[in-house]
PDB file of N, CA and C in Angstrom:
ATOM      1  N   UNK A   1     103.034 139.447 145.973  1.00  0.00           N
ATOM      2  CA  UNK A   1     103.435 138.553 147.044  1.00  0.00           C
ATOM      3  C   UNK A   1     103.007 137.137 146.687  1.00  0.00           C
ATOM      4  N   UNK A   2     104.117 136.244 146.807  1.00  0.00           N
ATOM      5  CA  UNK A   2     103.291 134.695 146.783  1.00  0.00           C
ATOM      6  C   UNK A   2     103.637 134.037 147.610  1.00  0.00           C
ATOM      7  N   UNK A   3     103.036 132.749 147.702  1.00  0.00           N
ATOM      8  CA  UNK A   3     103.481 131.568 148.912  1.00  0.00           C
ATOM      9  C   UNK A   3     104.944 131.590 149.244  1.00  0.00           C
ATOM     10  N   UNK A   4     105.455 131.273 150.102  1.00  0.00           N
ATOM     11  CA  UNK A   4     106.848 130.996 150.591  1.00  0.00           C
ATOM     12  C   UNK A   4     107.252 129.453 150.079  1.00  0.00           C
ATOM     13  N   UNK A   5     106.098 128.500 149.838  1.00  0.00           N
ATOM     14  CA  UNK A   5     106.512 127.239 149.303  1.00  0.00           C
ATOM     15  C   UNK A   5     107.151 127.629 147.669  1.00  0.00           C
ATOM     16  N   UNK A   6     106.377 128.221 147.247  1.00  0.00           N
ATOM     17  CA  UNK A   6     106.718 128.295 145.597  1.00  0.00           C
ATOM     18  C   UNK A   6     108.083 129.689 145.399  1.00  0.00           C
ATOM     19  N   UNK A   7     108.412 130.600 146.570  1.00  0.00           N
ATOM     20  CA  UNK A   7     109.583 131.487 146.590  1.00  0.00           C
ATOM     21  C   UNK A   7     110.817 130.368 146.194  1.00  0.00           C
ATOM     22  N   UNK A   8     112.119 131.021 145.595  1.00  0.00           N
ATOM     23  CA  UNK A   8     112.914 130.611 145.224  1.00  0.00           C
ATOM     24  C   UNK A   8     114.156 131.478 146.080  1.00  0.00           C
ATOM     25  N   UNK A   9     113.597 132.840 146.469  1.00  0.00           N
ATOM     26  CA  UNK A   9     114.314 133.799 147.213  1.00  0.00           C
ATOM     27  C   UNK A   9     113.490 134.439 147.687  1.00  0.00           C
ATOM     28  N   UNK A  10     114.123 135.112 148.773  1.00  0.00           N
ATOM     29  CA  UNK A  10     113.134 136.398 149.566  1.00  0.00           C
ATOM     30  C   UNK A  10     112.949 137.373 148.916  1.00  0.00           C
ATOM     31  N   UNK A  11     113.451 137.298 147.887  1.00  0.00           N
ATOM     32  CA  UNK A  11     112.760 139.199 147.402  1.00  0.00           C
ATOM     33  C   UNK A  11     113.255 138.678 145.282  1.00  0.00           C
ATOM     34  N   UNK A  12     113.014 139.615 144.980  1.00  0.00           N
ATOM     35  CA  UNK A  12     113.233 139.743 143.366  1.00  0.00           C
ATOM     36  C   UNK A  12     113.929 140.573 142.861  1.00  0.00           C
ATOM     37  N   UNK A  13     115.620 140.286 142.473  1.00  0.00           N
ATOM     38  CA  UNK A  13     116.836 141.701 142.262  1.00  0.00           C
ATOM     39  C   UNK A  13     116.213 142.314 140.784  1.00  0.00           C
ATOM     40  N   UNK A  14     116.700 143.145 140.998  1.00  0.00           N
ATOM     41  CA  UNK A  14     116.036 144.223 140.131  1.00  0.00           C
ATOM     42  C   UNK A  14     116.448 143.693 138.375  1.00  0.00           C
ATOM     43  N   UNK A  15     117.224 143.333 138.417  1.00  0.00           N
ATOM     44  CA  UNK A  15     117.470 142.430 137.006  1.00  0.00           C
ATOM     45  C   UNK A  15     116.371 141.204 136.576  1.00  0.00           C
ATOM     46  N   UNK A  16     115.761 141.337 137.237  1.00  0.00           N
ATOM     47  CA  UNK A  16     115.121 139.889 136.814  1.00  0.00           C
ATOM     48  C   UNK A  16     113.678 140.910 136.455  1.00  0.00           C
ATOM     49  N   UNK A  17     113.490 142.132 136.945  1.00  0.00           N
ATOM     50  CA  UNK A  17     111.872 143.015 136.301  1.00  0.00           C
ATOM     51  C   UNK A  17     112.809 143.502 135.980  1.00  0.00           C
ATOM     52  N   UNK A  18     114.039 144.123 135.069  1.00  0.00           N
ATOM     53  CA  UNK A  18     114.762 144.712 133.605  1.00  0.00           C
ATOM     54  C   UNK A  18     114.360 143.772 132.632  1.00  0.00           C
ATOM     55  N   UNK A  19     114.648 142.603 133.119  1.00  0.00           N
ATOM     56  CA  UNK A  19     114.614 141.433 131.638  1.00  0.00           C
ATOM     57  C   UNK A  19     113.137 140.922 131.312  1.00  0.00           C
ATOM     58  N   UNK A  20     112.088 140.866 132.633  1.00  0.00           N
ATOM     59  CA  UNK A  20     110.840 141.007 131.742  1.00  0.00           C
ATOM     60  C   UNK A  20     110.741 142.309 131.207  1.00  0.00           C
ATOM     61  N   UNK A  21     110.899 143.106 131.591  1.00  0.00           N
ATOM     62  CA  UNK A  21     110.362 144.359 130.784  1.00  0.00           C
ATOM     63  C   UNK A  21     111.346 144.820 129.387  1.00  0.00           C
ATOM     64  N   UNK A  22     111.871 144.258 129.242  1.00  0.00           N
ATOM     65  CA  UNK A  22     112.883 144.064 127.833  1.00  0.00           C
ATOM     66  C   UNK A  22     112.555 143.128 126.841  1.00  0.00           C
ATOM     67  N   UNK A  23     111.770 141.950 127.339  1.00  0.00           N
ATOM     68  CA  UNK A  23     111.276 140.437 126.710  1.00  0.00           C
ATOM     69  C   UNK A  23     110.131 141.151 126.655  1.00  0.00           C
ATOM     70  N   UNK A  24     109.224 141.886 127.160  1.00  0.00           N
ATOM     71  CA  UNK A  24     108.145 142.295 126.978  1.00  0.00           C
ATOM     72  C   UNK A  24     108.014 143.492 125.748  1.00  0.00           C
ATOM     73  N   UNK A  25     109.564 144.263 125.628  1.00  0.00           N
ATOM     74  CA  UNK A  25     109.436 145.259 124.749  1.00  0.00           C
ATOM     75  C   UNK A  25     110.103 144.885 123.242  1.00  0.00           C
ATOM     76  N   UNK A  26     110.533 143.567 123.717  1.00  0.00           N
ATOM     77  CA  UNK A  26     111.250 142.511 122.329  1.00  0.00           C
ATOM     78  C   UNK A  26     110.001 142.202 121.804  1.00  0.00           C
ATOM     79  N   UNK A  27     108.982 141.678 122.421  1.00  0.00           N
ATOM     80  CA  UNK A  27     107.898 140.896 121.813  1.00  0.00           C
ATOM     81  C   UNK A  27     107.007 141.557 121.210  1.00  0.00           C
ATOM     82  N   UNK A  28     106.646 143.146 122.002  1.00  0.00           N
ATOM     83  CA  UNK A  28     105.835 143.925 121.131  1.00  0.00           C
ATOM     84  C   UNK A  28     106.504 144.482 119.726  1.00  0.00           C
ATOM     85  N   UNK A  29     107.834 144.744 119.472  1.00  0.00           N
ATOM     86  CA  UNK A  29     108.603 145.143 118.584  1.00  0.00           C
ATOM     87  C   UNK A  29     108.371 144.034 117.378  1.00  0.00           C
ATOM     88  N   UNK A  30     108.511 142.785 117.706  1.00  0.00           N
ATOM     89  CA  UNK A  30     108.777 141.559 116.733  1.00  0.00           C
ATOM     90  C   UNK A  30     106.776 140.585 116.201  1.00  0.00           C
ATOM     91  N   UNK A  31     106.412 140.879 117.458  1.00  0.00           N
ATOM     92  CA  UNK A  31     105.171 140.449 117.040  1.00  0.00           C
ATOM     93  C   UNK A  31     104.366 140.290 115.545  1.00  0.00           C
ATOM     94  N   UNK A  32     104.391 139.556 114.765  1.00  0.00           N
ATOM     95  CA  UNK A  32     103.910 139.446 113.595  1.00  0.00           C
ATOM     96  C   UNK A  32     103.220 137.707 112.730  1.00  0.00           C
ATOM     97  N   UNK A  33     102.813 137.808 112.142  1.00  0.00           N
ATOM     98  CA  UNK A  33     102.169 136.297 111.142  1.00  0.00           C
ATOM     99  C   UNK A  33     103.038 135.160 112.135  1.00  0.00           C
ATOM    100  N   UNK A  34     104.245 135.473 112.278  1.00  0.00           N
ATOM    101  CA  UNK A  34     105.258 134.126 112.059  1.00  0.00           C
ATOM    102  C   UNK A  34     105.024 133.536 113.867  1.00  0.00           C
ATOM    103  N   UNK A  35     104.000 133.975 114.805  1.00  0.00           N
ATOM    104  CA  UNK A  35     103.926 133.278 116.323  1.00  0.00           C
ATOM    105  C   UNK A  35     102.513 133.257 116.008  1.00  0.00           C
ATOM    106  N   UNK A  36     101.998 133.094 115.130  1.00  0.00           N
ATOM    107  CA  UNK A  36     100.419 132.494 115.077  1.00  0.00           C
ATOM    108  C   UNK A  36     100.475 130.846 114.913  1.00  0.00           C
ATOM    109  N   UNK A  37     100.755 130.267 115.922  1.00  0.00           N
ATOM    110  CA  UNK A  37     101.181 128.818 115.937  1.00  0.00           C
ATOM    111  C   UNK A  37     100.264 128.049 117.048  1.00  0.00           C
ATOM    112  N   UNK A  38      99.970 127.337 117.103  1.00  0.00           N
ATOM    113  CA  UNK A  38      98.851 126.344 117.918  1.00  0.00           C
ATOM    114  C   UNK A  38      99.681 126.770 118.924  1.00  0.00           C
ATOM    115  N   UNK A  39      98.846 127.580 119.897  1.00  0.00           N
ATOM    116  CA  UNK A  39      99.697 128.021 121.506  1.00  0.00           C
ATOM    117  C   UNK A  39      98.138 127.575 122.450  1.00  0.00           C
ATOM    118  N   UNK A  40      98.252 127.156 123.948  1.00  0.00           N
ATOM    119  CA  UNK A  40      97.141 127.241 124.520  1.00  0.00           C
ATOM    120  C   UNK A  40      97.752 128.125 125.830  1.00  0.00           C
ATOM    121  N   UNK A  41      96.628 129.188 126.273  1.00  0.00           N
ATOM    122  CA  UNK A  41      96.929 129.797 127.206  1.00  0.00           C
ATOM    123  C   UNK A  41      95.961 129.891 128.417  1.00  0.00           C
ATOM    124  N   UNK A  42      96.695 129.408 129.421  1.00  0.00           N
ATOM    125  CA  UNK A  42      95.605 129.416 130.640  1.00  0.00           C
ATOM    126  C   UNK A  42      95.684 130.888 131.415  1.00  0.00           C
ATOM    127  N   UNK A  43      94.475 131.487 131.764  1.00  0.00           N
ATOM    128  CA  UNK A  43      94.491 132.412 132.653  1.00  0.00           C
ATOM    129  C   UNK A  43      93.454 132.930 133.333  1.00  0.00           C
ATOM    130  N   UNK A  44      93.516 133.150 134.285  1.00  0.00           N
ATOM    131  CA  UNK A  44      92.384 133.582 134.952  1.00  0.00           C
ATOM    132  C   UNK A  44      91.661 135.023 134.903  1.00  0.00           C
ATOM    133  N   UNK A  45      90.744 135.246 134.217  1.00  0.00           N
ATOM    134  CA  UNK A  45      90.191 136.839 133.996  1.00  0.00           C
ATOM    135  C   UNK A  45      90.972 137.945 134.749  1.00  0.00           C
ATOM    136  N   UNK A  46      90.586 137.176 136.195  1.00  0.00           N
ATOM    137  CA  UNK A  46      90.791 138.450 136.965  1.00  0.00           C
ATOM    138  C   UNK A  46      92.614 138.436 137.348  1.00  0.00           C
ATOM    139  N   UNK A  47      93.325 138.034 136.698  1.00  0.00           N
ATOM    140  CA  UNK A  47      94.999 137.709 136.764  1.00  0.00           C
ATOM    141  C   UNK A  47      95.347 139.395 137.296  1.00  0.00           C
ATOM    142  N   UNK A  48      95.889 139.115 138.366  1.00  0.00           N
ATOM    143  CA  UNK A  48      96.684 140.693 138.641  1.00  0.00           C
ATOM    144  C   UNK A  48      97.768 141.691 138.386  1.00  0.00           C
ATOM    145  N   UNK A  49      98.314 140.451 137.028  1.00  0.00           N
ATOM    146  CA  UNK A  49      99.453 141.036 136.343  1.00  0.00           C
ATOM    147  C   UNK A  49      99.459 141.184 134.633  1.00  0.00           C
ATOM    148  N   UNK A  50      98.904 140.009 134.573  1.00  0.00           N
ATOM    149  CA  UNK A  50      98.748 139.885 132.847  1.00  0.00           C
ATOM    150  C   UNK A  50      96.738 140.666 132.631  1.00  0.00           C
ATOM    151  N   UNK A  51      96.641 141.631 131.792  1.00  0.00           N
ATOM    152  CA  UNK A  51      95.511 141.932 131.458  1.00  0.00           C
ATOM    153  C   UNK A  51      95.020 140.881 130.259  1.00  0.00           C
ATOM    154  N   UNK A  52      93.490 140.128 130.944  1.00  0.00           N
ATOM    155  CA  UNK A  52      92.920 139.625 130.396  1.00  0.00           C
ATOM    156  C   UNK A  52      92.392 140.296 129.223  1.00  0.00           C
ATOM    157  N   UNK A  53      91.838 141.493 129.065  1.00  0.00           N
ATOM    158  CA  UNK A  53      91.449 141.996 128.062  1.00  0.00           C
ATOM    159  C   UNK A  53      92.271 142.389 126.990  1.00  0.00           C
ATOM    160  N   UNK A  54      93.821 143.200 127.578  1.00  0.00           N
ATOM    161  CA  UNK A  54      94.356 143.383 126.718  1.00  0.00           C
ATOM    162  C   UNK A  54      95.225 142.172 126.151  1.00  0.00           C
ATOM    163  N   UNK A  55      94.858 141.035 126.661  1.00  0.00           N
ATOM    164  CA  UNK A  55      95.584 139.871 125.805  1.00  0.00           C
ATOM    165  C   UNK A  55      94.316 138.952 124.919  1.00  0.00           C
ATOM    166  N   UNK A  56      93.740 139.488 125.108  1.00  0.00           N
ATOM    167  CA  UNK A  56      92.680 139.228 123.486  1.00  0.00           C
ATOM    168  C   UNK A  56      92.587 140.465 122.722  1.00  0.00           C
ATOM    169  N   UNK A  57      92.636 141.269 123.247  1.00  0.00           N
ATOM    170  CA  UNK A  57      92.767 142.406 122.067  1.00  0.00           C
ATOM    171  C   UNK A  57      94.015 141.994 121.019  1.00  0.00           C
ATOM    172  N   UNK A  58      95.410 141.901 122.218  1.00  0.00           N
ATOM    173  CA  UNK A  58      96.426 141.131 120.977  1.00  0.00           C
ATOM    174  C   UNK A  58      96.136 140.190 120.162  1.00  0.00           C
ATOM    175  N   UNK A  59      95.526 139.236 120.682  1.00  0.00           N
ATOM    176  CA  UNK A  59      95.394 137.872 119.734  1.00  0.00           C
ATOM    177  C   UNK A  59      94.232 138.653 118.530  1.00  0.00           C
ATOM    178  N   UNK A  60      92.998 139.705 118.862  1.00  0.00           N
ATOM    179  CA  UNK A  60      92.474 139.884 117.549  1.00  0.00           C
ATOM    180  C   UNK A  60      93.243 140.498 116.831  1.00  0.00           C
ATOM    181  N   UNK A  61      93.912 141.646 117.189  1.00  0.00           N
ATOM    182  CA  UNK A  61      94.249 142.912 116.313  1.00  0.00           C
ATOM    183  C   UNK A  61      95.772 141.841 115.642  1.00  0.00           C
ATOM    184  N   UNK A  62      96.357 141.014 116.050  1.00  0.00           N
ATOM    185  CA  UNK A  62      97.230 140.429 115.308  1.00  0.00           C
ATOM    186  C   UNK A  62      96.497 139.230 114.585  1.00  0.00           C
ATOM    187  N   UNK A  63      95.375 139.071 114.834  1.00  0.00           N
ATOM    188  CA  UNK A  63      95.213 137.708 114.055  1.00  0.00           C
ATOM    189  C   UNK A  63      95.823 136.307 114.496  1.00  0.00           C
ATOM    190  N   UNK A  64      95.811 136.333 115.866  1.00  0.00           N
ATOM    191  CA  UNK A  64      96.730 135.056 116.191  1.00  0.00           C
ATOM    192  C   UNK A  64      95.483 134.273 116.576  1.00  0.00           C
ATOM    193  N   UNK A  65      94.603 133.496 115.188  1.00  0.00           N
ATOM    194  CA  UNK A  65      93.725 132.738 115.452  1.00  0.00           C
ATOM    195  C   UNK A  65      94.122 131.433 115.625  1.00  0.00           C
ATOM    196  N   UNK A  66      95.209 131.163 116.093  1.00  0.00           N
ATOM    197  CA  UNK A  66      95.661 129.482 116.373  1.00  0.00           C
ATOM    198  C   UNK A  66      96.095 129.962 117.989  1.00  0.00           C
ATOM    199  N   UNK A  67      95.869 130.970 118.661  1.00  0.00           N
ATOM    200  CA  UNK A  67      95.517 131.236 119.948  1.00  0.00           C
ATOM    201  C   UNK A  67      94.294 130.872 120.611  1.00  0.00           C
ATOM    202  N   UNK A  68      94.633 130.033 121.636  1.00  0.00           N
ATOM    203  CA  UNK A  68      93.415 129.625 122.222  1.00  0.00           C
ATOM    204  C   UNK A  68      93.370 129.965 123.698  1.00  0.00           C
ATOM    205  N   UNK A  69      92.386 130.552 124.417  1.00  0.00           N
ATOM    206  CA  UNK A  69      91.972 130.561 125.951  1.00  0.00           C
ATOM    207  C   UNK A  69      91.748 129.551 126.410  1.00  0.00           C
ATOM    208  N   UNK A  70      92.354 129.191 127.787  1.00  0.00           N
ATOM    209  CA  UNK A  70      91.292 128.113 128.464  1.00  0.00           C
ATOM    210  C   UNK A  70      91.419 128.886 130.146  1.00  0.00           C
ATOM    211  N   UNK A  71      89.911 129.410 130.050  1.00  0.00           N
ATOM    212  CA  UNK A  71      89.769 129.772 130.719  1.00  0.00           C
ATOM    213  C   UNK A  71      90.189 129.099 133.029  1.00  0.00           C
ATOM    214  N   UNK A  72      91.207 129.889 133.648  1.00  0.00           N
ATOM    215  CA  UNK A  72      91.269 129.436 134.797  1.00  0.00           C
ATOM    216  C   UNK A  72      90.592 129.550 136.158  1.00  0.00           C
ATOM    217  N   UNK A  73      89.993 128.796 136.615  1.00  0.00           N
ATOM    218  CA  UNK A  73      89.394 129.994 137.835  1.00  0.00           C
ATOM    219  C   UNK A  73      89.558 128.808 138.949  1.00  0.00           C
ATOM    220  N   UNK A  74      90.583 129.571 140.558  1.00  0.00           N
ATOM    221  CA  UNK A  74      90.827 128.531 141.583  1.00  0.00           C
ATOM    222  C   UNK A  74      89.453 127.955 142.015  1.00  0.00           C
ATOM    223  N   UNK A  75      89.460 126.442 142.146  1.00  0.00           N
ATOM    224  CA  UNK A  75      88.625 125.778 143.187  1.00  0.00           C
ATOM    225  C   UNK A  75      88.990 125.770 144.758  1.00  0.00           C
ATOM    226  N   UNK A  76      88.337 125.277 144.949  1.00  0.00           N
ATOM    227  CA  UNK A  76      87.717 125.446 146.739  1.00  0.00           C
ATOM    228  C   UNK A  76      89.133 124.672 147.413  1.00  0.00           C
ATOM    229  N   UNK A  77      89.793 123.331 146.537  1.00  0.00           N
ATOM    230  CA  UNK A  77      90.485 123.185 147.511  1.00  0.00           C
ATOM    231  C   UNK A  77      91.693 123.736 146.888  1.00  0.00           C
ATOM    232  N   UNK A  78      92.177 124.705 146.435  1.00  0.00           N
ATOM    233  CA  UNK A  78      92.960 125.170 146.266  1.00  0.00           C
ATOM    234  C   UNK A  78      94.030 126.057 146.910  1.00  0.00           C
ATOM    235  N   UNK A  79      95.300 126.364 146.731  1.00  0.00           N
ATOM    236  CA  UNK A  79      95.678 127.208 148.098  1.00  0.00           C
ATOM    237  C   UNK A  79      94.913 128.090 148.447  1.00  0.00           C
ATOM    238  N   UNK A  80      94.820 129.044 149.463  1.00  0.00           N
ATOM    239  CA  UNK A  80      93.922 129.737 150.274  1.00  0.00           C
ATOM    240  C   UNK A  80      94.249 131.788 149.490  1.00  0.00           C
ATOM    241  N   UNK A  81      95.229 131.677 149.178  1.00  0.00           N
ATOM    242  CA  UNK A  81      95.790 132.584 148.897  1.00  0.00           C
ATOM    243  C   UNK A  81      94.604 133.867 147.583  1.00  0.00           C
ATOM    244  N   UNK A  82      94.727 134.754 147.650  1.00  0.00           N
ATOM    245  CA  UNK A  82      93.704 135.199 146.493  1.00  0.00           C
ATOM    246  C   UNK A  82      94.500 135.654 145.524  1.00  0.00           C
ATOM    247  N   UNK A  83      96.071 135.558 145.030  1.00  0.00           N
ATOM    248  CA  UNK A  83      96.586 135.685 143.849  1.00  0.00           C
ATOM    249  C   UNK A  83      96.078 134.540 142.825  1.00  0.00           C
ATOM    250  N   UNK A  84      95.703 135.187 141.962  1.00  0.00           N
ATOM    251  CA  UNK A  84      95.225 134.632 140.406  1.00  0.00           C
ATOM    252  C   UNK A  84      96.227 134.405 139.361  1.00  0.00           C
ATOM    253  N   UNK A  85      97.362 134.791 139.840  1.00  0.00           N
ATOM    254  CA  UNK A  85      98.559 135.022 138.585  1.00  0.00           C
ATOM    255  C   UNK A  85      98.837 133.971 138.726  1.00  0.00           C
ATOM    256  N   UNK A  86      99.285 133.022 140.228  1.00  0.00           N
ATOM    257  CA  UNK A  86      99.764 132.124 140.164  1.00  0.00           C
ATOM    258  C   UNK A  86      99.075 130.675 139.668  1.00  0.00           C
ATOM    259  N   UNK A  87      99.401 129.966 138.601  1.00  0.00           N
ATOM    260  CA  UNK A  87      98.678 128.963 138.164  1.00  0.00           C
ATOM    261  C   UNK A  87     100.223 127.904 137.702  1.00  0.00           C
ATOM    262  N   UNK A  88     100.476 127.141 138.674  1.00  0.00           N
ATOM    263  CA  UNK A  88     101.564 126.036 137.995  1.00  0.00           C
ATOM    264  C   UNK A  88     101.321 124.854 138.745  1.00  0.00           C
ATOM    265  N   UNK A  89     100.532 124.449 139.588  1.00  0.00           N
ATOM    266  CA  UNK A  89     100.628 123.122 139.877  1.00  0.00           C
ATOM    267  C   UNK A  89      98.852 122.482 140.748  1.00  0.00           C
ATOM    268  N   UNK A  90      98.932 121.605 140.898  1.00  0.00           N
ATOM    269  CA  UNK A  90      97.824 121.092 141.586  1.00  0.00           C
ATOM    270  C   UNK A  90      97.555 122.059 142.851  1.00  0.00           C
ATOM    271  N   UNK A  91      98.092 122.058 143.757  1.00  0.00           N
ATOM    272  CA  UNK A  91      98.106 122.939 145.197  1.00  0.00           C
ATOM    273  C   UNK A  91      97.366 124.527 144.722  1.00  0.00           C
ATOM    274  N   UNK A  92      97.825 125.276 143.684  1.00  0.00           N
ATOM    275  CA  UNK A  92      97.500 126.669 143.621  1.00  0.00           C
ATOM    276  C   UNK A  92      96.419 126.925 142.643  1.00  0.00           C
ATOM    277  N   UNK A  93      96.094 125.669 142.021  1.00  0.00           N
ATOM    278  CA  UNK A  93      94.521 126.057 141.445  1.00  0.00           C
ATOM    279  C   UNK A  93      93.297 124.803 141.770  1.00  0.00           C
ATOM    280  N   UNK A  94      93.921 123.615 142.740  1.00  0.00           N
ATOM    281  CA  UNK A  94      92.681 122.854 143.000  1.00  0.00           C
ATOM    282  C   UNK A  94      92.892 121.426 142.182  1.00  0.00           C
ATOM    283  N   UNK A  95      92.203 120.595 142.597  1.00  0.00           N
ATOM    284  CA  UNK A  95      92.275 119.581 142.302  1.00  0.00           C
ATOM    285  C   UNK A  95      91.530 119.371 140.692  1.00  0.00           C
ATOM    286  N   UNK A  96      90.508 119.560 140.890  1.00  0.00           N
ATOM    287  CA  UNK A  96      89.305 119.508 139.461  1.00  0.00           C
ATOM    288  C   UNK A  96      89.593 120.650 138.378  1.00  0.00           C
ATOM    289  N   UNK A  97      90.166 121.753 138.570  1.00  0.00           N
ATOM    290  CA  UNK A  97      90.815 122.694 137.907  1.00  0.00           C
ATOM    291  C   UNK A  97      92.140 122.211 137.169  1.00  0.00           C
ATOM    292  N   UNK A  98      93.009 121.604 137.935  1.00  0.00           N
ATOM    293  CA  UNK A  98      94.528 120.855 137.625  1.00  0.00           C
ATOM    294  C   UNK A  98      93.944 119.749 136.599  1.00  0.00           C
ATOM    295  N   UNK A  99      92.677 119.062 137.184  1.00  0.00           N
ATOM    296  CA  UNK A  99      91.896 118.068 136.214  1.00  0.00           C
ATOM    297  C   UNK A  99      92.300 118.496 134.911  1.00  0.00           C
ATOM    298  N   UNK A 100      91.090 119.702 134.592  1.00  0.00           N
ATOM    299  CA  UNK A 100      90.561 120.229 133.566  1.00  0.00           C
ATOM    300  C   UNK A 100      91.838 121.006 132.722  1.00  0.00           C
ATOM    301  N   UNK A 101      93.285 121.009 133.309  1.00  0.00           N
ATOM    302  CA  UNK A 101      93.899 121.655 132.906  1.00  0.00           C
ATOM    303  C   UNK A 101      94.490 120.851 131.736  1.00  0.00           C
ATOM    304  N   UNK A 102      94.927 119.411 132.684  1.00  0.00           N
ATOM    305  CA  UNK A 102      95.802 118.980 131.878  1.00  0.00           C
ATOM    306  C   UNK A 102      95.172 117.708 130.694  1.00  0.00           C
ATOM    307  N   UNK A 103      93.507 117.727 131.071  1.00  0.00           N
ATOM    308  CA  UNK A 103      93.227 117.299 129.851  1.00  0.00           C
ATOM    309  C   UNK A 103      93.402 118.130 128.606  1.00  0.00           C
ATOM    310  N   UNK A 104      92.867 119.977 128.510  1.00  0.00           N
ATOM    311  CA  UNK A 104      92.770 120.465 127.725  1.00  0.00           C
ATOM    312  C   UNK A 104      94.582 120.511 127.209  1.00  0.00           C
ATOM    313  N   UNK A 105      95.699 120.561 128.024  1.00  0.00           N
ATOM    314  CA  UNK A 105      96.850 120.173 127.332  1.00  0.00           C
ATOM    315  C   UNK A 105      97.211 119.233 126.676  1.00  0.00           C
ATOM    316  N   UNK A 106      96.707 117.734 126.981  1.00  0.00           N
ATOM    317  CA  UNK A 106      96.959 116.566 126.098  1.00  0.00           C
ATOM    318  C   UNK A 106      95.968 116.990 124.940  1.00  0.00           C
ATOM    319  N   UNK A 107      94.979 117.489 124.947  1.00  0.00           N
ATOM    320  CA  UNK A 107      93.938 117.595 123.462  1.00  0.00           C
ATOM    321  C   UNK A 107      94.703 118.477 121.934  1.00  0.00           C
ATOM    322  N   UNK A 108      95.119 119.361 123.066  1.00  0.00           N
ATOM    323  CA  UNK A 108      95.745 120.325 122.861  1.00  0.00           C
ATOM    324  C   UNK A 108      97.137 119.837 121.900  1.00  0.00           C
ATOM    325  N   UNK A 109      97.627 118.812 122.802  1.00  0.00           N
ATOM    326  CA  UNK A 109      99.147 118.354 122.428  1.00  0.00           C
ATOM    327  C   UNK A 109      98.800 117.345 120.778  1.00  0.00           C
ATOM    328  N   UNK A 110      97.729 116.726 121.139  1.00  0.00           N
ATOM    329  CA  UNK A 110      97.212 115.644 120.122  1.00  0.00           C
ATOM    330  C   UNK A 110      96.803 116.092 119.067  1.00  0.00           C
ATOM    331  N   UNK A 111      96.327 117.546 119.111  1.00  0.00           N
ATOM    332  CA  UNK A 111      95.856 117.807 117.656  1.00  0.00           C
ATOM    333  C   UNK A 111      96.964 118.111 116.716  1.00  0.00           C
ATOM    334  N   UNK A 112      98.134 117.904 116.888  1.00  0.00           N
ATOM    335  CA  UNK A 112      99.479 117.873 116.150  1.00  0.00           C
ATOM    336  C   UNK A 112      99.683 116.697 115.574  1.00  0.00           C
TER     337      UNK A 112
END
């Protein structure tokens, strides 16, 4: 369930969880050397959809050492809501969090 501000529709047609779960079974199939590329990924441990653990297990067991964490966790003034998945704008992870986000993206962007 998420906010009604960030909904696009009332519900989710069943084609749209076919095509993640197809992009999800493309990526484990193709996964190899050639996406070990300066990526930064924000997420919050406790995320209720993406497993934190099992997405460092990927990055070791493939070697995707140009994978980087930056770790997310909502501040106080953040929406009120207790989904963790959602992380895209100032409102749903806080002001000083949104801070910290988008410095580590320009650092991120600059070391290119």
């Amino acid at each position: 369930m998420t906010l009604a501000d960030y909904r696009a529709n009332n519900g989710t047609p069943m084609a749209a969880y076919n095509s993640v779960f197809e992009s999800v079974k493309h990526f484990n199939k193709n996964v190899n050397p050639a996406i070990n590329v300066p990526t930064l990924i924000f997420i919050d441990q406790q995320d209720e959809l993406i497993s934190y653990g099992g997405l460092k297990r990927l990055v070791k067991n493939e070697q995707l050492d140009q994978w980087k964490f930056h770790h997310v966790q909502k501040g106080k003034t953040g929406v009120k809501e207790k989904m963790r998945h959602l992380i895209i704008d100032e409102p749903s992870v806080g002001k000083d969090m949104w801070q910290e986000m988008r410095i580590a993206i320009i650092n991120h962007l600059l070391c290119f």
